[in-house]
N, C-alpha and C. Protein backbone atom coordinates (compact mmCIF):
# COMPACT_ATOMS: atom_id res chain seq x y z
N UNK A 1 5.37 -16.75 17.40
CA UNK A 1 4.91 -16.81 16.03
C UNK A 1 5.08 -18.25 15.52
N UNK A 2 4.23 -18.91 15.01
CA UNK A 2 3.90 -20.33 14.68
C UNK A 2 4.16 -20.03 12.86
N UNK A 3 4.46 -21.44 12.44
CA UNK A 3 4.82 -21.61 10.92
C UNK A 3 4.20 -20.78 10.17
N UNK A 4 2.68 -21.03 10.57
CA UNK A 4 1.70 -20.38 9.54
C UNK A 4 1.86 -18.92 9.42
N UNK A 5 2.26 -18.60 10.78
CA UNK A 5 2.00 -16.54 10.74
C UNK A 5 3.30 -16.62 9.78
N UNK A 6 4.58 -17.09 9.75
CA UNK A 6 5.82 -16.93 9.02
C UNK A 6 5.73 -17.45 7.76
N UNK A 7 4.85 -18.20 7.51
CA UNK A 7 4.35 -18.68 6.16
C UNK A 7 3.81 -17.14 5.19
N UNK A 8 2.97 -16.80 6.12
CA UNK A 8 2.07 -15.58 5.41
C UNK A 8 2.68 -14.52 5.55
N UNK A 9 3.58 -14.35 6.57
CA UNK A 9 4.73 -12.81 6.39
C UNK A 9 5.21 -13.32 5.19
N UNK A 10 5.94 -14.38 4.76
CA UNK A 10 6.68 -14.53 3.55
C UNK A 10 5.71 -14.05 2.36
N UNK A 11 4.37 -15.00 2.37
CA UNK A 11 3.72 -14.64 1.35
C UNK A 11 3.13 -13.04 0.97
N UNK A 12 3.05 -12.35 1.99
CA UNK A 12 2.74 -10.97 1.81
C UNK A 12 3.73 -10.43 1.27
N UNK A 13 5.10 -10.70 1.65
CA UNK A 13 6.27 -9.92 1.18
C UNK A 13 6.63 -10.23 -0.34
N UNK A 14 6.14 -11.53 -0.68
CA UNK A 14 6.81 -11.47 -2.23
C UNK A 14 5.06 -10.73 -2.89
N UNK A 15 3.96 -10.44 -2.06
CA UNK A 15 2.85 -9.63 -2.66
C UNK A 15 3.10 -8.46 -2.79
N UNK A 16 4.05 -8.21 -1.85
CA UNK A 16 4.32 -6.43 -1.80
C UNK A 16 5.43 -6.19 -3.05
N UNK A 17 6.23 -7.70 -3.02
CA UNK A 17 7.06 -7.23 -3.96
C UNK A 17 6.22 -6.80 -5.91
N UNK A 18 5.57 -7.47 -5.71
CA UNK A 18 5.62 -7.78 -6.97
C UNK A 18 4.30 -6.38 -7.11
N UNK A 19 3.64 -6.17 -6.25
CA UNK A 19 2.66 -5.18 -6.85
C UNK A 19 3.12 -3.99 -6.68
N UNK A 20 4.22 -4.01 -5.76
CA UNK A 20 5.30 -2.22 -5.62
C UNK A 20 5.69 -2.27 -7.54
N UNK A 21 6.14 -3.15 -8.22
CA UNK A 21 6.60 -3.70 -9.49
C UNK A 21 5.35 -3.41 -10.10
N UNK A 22 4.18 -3.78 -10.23
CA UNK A 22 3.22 -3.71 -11.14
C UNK A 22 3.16 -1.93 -11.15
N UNK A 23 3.07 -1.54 -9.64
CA UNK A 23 2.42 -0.06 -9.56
C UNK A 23 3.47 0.85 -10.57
N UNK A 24 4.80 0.70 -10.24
CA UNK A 24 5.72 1.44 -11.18
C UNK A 24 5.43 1.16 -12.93
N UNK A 25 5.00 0.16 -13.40
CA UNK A 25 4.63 -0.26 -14.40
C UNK A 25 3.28 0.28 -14.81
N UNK A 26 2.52 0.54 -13.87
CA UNK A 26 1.06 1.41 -13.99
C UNK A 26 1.26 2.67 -14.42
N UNK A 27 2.52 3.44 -13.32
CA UNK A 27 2.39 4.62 -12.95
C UNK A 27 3.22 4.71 -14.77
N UNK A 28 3.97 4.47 -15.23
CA UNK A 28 5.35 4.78 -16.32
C UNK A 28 4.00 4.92 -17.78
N UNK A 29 3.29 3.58 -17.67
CA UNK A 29 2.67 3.46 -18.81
C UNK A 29 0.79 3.37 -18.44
N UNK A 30 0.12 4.49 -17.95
CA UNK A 30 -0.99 4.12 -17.60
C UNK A 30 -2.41 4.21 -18.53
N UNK A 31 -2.69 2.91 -19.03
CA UNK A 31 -3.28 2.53 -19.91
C UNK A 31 -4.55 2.79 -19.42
N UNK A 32 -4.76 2.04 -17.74
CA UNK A 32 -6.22 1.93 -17.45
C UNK A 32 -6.19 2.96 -16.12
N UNK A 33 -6.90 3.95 -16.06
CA UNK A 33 -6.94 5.15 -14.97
C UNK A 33 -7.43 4.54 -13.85
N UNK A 34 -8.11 3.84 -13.71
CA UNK A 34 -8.55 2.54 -12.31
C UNK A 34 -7.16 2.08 -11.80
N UNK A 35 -6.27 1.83 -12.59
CA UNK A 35 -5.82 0.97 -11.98
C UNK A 35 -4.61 0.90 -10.77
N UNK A 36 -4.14 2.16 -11.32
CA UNK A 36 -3.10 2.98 -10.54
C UNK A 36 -4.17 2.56 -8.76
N UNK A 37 -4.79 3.24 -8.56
CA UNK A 37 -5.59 3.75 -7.25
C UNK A 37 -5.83 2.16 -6.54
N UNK A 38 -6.11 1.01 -7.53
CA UNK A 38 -6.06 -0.43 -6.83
C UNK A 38 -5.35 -0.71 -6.80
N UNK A 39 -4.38 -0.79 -7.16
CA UNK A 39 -3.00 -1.29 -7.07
C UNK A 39 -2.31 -0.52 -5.37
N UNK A 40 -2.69 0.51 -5.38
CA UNK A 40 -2.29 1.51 -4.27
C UNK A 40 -2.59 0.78 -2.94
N UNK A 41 -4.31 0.80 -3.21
CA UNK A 41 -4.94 0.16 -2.15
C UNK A 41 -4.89 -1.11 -1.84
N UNK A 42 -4.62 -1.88 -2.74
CA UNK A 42 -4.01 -3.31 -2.62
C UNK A 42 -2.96 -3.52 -1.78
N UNK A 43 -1.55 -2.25 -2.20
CA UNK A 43 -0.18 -2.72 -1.90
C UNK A 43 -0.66 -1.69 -0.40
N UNK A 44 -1.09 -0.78 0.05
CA UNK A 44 -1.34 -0.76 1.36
C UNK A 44 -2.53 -1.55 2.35
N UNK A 45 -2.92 -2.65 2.09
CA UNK A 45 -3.57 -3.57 2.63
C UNK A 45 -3.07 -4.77 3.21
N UNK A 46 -1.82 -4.71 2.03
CA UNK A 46 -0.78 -6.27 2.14
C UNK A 46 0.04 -5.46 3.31
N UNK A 47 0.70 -4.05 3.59
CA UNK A 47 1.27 -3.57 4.43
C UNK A 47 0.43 -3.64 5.92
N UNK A 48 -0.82 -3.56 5.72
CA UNK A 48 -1.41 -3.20 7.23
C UNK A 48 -0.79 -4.73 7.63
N UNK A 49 -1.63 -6.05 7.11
CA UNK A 49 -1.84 -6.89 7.29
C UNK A 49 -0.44 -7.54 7.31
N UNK A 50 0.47 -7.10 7.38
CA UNK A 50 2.08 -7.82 7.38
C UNK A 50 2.77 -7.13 8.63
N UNK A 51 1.91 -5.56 8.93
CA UNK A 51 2.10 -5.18 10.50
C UNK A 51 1.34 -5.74 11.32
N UNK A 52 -0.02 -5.89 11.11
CA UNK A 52 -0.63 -6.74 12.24
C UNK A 52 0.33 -8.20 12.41
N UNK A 53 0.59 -9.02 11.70
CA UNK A 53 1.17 -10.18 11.96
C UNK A 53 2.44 -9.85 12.59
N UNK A 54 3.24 -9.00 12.14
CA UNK A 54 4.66 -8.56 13.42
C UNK A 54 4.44 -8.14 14.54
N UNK A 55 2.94 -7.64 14.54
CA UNK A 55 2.81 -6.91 16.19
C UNK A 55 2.52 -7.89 17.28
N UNK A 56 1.52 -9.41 16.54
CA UNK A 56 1.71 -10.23 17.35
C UNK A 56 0.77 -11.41 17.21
């Protein structure tokens, strides 16, 4: 694994952090009914793509 792949594991992980954070903030107070379901699909996209980079 070269800088860049460890560059972008980092950067996915503070993505996961912060939209796992938005989604609880969706889910508590949900203003816009869209948004819950992107947020979902967002924060499992940043997951595929943070397993592909650990697998290799």
């Amino acid at each position: 694994m070269d800088k860049k792949d460890k560059k972008r594991m980092e950067v996915l992980q503070q993505k996961i952090a912060k939209l796992q954070q938005l989604l609880a903030g969706a889910k508590k107070q949900p203003d816009d009914p869209a948004e819950v379901p992107r947020l979902e699909k967002d924060l499992a996209a940043a997951h595929a793509e943070l397993a592909t980079l650990k697998k290799g």
